[in-house]
PDB file of N, CA and C in Angstrom:
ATOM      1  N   UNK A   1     105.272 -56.138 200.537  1.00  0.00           N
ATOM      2  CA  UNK A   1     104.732 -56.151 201.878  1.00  0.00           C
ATOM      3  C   UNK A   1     103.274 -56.546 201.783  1.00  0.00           C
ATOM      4  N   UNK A   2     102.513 -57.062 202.785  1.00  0.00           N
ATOM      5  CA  UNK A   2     101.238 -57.814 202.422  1.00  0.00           C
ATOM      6  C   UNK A   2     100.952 -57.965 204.074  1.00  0.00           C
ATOM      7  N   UNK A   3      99.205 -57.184 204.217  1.00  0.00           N
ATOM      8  CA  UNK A   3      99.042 -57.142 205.435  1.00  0.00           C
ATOM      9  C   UNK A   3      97.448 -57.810 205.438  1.00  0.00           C
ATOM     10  N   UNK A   4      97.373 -58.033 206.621  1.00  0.00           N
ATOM     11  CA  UNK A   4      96.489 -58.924 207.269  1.00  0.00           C
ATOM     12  C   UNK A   4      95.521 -59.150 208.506  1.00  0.00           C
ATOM     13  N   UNK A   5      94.968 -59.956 208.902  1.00  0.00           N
ATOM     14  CA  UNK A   5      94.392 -59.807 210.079  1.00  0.00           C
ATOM     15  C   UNK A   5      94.749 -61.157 210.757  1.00  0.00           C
ATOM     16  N   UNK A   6      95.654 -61.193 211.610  1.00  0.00           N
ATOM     17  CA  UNK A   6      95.970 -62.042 212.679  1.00  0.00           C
ATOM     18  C   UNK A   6      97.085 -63.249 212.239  1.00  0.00           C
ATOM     19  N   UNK A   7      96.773 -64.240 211.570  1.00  0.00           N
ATOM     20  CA  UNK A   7      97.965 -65.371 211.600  1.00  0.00           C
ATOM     21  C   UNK A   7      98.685 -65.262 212.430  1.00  0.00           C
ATOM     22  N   UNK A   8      98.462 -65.326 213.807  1.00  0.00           N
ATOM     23  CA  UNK A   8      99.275 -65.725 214.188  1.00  0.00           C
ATOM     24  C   UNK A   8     100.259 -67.386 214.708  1.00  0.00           C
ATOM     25  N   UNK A   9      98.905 -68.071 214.724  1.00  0.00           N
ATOM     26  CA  UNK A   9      99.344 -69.610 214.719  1.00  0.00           C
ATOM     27  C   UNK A   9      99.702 -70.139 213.401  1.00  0.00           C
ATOM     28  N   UNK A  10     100.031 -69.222 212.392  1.00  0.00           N
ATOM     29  CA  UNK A  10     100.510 -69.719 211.334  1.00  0.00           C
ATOM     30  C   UNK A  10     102.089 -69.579 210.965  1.00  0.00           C
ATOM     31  N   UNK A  11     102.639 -68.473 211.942  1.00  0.00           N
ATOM     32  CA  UNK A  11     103.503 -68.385 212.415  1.00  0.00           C
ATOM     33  C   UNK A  11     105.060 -68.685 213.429  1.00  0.00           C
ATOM     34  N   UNK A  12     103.753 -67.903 214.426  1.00  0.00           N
ATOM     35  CA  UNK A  12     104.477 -68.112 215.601  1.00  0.00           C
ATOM     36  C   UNK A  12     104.405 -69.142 216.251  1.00  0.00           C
ATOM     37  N   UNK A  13     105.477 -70.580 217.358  1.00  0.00           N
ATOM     38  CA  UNK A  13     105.117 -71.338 217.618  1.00  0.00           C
ATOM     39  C   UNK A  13     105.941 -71.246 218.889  1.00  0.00           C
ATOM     40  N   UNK A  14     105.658 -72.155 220.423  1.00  0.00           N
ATOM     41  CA  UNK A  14     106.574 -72.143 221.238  1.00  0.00           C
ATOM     42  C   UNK A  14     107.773 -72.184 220.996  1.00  0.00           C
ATOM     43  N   UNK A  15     108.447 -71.490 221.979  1.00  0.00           N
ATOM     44  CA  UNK A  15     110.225 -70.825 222.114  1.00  0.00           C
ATOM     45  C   UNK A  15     110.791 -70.303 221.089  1.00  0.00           C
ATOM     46  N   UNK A  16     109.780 -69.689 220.206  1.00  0.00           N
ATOM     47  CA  UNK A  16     110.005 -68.618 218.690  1.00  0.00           C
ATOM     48  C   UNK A  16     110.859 -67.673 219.769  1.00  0.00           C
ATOM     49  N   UNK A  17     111.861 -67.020 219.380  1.00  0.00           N
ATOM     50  CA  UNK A  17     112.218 -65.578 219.781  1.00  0.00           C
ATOM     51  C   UNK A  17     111.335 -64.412 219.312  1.00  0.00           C
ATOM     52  N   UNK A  18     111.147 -63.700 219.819  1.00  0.00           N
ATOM     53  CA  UNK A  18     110.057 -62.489 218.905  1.00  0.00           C
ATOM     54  C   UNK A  18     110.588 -61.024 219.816  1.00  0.00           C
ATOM     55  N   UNK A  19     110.573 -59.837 219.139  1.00  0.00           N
ATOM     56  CA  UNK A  19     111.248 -58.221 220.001  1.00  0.00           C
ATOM     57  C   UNK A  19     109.488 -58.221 220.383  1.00  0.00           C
ATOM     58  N   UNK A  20     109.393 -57.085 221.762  1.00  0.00           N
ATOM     59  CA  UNK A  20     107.975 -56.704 221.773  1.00  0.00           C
ATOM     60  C   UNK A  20     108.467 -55.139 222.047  1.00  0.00           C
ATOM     61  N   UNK A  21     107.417 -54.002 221.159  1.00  0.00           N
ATOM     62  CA  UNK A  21     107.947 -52.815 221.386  1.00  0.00           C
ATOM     63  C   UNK A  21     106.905 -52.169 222.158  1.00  0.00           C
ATOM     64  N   UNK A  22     106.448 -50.997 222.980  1.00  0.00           N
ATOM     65  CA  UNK A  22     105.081 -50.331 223.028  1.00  0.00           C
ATOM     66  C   UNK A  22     105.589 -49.132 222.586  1.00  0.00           C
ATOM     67  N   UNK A  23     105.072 -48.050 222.063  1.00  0.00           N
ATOM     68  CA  UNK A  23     104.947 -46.981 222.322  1.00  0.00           C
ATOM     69  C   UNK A  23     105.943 -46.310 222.793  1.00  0.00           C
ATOM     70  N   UNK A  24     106.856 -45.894 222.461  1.00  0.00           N
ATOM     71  CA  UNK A  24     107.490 -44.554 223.527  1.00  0.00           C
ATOM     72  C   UNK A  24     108.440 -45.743 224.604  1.00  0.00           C
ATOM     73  N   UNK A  25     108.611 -46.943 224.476  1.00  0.00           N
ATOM     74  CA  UNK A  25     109.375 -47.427 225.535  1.00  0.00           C
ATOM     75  C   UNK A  25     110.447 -48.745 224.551  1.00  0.00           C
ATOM     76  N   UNK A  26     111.037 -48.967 225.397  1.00  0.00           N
ATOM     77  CA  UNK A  26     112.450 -49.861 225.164  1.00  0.00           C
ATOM     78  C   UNK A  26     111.572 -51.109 224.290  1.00  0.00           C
ATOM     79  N   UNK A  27     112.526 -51.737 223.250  1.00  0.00           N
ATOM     80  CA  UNK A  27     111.871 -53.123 222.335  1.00  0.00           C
ATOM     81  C   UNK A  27     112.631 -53.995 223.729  1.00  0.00           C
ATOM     82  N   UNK A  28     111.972 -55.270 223.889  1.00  0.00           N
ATOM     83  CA  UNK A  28     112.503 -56.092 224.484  1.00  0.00           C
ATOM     84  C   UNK A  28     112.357 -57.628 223.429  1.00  0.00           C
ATOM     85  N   UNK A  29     112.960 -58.761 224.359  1.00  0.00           N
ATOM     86  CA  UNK A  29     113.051 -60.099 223.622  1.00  0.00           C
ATOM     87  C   UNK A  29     111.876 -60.631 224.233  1.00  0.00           C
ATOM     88  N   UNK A  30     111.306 -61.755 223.794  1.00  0.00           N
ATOM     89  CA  UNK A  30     110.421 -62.604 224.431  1.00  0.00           C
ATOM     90  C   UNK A  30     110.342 -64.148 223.571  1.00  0.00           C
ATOM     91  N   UNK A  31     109.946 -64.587 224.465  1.00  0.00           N
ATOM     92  CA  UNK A  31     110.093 -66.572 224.007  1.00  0.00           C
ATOM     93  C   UNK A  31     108.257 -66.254 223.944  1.00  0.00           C
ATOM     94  N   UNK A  32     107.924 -67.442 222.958  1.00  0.00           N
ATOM     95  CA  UNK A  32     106.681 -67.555 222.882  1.00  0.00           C
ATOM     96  C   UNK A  32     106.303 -68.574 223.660  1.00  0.00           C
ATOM     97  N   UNK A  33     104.944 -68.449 224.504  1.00  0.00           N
ATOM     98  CA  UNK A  33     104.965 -69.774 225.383  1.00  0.00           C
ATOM     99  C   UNK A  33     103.947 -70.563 224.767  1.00  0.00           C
ATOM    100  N   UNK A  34     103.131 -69.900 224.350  1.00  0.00           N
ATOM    101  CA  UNK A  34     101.648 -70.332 223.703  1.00  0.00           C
ATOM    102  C   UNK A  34     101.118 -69.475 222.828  1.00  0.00           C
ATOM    103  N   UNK A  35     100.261 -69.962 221.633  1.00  0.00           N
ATOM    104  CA  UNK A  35      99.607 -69.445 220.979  1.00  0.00           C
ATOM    105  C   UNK A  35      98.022 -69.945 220.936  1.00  0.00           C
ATOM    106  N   UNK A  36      96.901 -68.810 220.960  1.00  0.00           N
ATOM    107  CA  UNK A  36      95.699 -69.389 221.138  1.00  0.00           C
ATOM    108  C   UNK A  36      95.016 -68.776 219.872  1.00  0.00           C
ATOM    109  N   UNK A  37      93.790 -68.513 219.809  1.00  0.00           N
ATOM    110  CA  UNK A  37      93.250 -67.995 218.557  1.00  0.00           C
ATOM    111  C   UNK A  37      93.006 -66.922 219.001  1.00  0.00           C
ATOM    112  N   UNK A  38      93.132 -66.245 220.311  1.00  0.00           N
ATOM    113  CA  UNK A  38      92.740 -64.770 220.621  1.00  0.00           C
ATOM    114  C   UNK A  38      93.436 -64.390 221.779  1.00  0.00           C
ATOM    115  N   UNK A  39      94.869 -65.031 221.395  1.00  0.00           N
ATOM    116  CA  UNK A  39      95.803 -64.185 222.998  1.00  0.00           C
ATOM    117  C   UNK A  39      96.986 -65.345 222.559  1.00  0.00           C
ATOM    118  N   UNK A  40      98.036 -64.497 223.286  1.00  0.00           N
ATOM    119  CA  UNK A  40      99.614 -65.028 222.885  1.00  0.00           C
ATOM    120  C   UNK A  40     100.083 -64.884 224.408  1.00  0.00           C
ATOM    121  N   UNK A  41     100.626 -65.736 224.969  1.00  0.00           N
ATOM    122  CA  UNK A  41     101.552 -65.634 225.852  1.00  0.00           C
ATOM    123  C   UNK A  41     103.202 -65.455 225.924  1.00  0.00           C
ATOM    124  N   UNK A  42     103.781 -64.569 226.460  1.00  0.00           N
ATOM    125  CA  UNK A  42     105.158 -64.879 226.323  1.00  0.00           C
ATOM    126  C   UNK A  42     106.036 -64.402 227.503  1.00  0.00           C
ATOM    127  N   UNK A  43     107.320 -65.019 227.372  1.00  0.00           N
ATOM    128  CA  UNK A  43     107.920 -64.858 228.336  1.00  0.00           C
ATOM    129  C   UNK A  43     109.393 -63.705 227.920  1.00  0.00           C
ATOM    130  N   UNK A  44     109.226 -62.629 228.925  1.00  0.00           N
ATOM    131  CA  UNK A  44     109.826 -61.330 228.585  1.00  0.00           C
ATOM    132  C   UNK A  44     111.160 -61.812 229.252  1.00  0.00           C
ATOM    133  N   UNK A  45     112.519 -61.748 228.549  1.00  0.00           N
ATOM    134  CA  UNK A  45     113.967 -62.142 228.468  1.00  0.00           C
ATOM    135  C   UNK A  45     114.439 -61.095 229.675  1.00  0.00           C
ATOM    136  N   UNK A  46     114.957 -60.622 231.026  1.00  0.00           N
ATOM    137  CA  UNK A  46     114.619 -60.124 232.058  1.00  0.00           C
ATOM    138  C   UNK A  46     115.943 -59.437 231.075  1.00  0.00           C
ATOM    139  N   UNK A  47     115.493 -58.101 231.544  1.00  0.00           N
ATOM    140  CA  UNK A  47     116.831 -56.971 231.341  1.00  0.00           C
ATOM    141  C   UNK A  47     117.009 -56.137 232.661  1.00  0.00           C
ATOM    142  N   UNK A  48     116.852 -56.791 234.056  1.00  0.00           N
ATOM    143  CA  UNK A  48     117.259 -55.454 235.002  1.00  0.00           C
ATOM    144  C   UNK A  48     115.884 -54.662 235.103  1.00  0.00           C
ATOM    145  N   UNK A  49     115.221 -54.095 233.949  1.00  0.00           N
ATOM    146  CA  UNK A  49     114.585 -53.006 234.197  1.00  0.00           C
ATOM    147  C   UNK A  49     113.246 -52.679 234.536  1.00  0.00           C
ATOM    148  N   UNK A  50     112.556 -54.289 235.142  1.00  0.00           N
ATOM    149  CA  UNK A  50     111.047 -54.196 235.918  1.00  0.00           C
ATOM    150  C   UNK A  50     110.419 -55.021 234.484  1.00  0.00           C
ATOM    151  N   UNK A  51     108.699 -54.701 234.591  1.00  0.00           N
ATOM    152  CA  UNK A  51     108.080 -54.937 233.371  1.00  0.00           C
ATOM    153  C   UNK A  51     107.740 -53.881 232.871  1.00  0.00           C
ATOM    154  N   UNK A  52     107.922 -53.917 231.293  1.00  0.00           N
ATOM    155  CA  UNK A  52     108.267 -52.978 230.624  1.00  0.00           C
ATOM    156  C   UNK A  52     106.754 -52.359 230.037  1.00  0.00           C
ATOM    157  N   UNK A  53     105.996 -52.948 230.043  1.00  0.00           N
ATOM    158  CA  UNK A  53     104.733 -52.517 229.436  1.00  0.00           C
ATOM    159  C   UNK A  53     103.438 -52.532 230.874  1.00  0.00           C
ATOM    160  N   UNK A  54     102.384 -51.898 230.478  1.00  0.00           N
ATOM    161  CA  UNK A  54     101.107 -52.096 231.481  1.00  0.00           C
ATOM    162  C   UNK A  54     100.048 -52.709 230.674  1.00  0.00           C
ATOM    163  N   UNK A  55      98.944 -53.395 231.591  1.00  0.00           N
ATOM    164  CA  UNK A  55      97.587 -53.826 230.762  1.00  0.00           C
ATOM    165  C   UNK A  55      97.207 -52.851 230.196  1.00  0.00           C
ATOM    166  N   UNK A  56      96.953 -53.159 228.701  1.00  0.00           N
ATOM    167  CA  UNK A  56      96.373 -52.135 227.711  1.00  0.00           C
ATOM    168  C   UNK A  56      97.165 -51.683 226.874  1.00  0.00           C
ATOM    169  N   UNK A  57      98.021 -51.767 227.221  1.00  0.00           N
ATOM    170  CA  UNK A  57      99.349 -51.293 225.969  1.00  0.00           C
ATOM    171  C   UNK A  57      99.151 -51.952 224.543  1.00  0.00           C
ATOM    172  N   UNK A  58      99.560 -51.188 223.625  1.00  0.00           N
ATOM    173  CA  UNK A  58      99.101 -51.421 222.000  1.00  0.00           C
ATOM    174  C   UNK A  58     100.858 -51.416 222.041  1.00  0.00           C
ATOM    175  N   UNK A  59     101.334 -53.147 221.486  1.00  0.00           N
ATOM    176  CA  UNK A  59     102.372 -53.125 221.769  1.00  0.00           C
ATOM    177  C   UNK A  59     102.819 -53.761 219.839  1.00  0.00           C
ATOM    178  N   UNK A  60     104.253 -53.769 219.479  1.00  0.00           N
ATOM    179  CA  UNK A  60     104.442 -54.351 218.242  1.00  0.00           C
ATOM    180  C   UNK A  60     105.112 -55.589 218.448  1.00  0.00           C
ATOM    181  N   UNK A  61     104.804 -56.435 217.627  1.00  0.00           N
ATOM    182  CA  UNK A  61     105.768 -57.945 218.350  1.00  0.00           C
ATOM    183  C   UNK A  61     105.677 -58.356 216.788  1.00  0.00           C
ATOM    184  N   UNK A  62     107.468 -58.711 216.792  1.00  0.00           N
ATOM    185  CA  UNK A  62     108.323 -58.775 215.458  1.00  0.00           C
ATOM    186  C   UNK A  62     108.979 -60.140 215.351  1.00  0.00           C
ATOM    187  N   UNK A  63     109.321 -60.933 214.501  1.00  0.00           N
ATOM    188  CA  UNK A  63     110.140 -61.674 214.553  1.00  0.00           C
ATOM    189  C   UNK A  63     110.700 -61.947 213.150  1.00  0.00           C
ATOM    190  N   UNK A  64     111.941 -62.188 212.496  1.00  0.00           N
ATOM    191  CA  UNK A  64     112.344 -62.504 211.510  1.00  0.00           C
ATOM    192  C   UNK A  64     112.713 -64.271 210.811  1.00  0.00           C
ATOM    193  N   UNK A  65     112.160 -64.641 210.296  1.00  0.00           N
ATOM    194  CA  UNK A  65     112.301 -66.095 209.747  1.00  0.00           C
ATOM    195  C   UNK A  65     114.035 -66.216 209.251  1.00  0.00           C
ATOM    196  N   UNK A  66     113.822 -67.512 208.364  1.00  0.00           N
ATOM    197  CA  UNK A  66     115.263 -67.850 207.793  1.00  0.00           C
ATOM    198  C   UNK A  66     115.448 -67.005 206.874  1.00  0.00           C
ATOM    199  N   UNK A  67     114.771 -66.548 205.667  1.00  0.00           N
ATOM    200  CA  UNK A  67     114.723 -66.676 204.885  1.00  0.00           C
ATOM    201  C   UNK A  67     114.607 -64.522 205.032  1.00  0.00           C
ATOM    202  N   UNK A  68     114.771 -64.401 205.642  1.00  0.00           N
ATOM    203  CA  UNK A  68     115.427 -62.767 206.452  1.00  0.00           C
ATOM    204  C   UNK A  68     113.666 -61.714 206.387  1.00  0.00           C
ATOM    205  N   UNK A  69     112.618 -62.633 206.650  1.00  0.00           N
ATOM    206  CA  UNK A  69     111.282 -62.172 206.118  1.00  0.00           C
ATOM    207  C   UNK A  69     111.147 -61.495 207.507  1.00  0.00           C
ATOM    208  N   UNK A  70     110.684 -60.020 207.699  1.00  0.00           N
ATOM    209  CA  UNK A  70     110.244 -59.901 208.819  1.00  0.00           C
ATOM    210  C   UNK A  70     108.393 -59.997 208.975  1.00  0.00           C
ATOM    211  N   UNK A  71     108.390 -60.370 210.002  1.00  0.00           N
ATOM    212  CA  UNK A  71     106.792 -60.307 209.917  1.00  0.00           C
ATOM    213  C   UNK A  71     106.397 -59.196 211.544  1.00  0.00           C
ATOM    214  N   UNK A  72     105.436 -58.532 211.264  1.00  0.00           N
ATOM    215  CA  UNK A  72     105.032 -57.744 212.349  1.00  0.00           C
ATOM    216  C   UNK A  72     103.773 -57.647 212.875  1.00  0.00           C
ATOM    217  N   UNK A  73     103.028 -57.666 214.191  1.00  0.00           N
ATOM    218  CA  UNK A  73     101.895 -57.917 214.257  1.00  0.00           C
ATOM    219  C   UNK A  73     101.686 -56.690 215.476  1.00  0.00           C
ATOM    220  N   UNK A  74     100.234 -55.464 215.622  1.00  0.00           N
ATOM    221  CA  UNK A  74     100.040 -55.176 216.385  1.00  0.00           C
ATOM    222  C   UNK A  74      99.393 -55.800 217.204  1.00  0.00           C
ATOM    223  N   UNK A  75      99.302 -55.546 218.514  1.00  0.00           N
ATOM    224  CA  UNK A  75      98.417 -56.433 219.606  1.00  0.00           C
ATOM    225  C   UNK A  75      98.504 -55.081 220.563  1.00  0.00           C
ATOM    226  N   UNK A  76      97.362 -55.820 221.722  1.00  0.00           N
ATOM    227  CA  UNK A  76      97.285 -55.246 223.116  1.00  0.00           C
ATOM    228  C   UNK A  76      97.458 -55.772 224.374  1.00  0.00           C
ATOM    229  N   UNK A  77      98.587 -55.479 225.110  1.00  0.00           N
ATOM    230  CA  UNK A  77      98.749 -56.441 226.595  1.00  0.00           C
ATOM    231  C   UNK A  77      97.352 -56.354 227.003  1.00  0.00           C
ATOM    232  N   UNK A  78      97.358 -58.036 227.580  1.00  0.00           N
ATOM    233  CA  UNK A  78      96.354 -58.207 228.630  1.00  0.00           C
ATOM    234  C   UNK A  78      96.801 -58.299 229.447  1.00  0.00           C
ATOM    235  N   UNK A  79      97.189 -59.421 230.715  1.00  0.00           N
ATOM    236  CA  UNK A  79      97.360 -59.466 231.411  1.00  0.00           C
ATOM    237  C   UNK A  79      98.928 -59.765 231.566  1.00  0.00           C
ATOM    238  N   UNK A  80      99.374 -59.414 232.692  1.00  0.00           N
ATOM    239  CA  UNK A  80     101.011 -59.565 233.285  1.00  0.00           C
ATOM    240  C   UNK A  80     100.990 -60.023 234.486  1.00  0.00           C
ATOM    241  N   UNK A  81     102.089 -60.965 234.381  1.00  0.00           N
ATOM    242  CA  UNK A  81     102.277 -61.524 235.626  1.00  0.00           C
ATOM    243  C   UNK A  81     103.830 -61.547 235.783  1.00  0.00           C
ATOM    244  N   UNK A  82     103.963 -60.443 236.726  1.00  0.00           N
ATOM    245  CA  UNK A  82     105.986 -60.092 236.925  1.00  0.00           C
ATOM    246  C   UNK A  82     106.990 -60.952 237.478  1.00  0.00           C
ATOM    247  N   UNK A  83     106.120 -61.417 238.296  1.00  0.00           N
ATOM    248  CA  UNK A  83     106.885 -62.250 239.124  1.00  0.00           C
ATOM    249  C   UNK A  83     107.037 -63.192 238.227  1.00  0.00           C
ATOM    250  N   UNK A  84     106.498 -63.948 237.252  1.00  0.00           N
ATOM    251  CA  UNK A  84     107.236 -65.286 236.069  1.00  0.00           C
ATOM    252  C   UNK A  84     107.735 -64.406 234.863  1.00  0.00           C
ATOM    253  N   UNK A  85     107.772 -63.513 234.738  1.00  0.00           N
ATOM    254  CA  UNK A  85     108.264 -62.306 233.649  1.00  0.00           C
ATOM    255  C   UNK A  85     107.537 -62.644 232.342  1.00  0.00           C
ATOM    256  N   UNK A  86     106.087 -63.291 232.771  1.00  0.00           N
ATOM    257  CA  UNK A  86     104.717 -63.486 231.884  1.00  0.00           C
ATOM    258  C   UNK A  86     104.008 -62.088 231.786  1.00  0.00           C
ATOM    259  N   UNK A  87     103.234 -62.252 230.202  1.00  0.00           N
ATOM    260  CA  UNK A  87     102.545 -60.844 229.645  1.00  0.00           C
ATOM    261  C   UNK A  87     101.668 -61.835 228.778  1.00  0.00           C
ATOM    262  N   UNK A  88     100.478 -61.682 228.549  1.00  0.00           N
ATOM    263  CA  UNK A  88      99.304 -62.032 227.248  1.00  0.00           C
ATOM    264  C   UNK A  88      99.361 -60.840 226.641  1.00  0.00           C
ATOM    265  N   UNK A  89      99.191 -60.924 225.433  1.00  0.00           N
ATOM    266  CA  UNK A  89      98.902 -60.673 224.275  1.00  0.00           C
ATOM    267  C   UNK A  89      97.079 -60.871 223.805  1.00  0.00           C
ATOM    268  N   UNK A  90      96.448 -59.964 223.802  1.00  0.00           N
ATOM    269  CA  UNK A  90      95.458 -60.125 223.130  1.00  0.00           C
ATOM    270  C   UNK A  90      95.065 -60.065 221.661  1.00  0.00           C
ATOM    271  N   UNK A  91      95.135 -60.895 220.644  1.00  0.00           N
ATOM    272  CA  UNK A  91      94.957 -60.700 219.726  1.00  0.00           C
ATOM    273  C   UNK A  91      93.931 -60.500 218.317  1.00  0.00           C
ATOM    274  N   UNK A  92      92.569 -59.927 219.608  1.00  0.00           N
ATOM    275  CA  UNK A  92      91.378 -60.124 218.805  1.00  0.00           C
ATOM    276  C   UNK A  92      91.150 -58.969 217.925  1.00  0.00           C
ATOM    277  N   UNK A  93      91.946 -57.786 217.939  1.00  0.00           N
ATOM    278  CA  UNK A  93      91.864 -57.118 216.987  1.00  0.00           C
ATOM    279  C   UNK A  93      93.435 -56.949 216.142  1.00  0.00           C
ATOM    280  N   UNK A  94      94.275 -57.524 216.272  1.00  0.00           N
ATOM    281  CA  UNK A  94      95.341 -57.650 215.536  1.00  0.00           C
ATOM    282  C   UNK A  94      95.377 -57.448 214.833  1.00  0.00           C
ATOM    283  N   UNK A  95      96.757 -56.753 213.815  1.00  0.00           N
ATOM    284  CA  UNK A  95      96.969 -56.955 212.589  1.00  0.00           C
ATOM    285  C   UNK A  95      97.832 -57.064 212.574  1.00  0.00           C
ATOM    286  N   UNK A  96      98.498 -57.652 211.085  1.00  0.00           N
ATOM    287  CA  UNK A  96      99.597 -58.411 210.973  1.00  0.00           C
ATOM    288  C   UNK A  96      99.984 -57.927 209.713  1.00  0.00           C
ATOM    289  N   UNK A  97     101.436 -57.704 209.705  1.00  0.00           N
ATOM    290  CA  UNK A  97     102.289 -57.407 208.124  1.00  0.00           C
ATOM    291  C   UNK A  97     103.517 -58.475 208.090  1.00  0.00           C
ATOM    292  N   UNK A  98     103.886 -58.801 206.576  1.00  0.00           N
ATOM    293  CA  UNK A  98     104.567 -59.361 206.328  1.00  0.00           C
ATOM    294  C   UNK A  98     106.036 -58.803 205.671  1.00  0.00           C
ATOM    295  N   UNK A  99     107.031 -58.625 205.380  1.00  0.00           N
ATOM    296  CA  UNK A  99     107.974 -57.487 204.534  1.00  0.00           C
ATOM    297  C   UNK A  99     108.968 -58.849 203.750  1.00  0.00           C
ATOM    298  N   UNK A 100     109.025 -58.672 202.451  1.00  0.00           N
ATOM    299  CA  UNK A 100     110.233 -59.488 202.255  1.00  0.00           C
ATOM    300  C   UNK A 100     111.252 -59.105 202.282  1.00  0.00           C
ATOM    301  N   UNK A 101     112.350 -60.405 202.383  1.00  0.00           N
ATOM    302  CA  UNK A 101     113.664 -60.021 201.468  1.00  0.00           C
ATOM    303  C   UNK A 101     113.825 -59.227 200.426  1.00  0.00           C
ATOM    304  N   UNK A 102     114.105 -57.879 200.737  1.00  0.00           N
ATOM    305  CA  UNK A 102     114.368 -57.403 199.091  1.00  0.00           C
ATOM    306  C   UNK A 102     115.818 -57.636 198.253  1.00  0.00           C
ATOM    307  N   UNK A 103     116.557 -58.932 198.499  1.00  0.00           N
ATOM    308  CA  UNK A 103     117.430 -59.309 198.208  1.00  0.00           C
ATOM    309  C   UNK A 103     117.029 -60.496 197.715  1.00  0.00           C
ATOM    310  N   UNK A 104     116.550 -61.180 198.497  1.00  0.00           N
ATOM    311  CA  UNK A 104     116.315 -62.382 197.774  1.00  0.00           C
ATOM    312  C   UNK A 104     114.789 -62.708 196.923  1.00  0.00           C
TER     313      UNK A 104
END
């Protein structure tokens, strides 16, 4: 495992799938819409159940490669916009972990 501060454009790129978790509430899916050097946009996969997080939330956003690597990054919602089932991501204090395959 090997942790870090941010990569995220080294990563993540538009229509990546990625889970977003906060705290104490449901993981959801999200499409990536954009990546900047200090905020992530994405679009939350609608489940029925409203928006799932508020501005300020210290949320986890996961995604797994081919190669079965998960990578994990904390962040903090910025802004939401419900009505396009849009959320930013602020990522100026981020951190980021990597986990391998322990199979391969």
């Amino acid at each position: 495992m090997s942790e870090g501060k941010g990569d995220f454009d080294r990563y993540l790129e538009p229509g990546l799938i990625v889970s977003v978790r906060a705290e104490g509430k449901l993981e959801v899916a999200a499409i990536v819409g954009s990546v900047l050097e200090d905020l992530i946009s994405l679009e939350l996969v609608p489940d029925g159940s409203g928006m799932p997080f508020q501005e300020g939330d210290h949320v986890q956003l996961r995604f797994w490669d081919q190669e079965v690597t998960a990578y994990h990054w904390s962040a903090e919602v910025g802004k939401l916009f419900p009505e396009q089932n849009l959320v930013t991501l602020s990522t100026q204090d981020a951190r980021s972990c990597r986990e391998g395959n322990p199979t391969g």
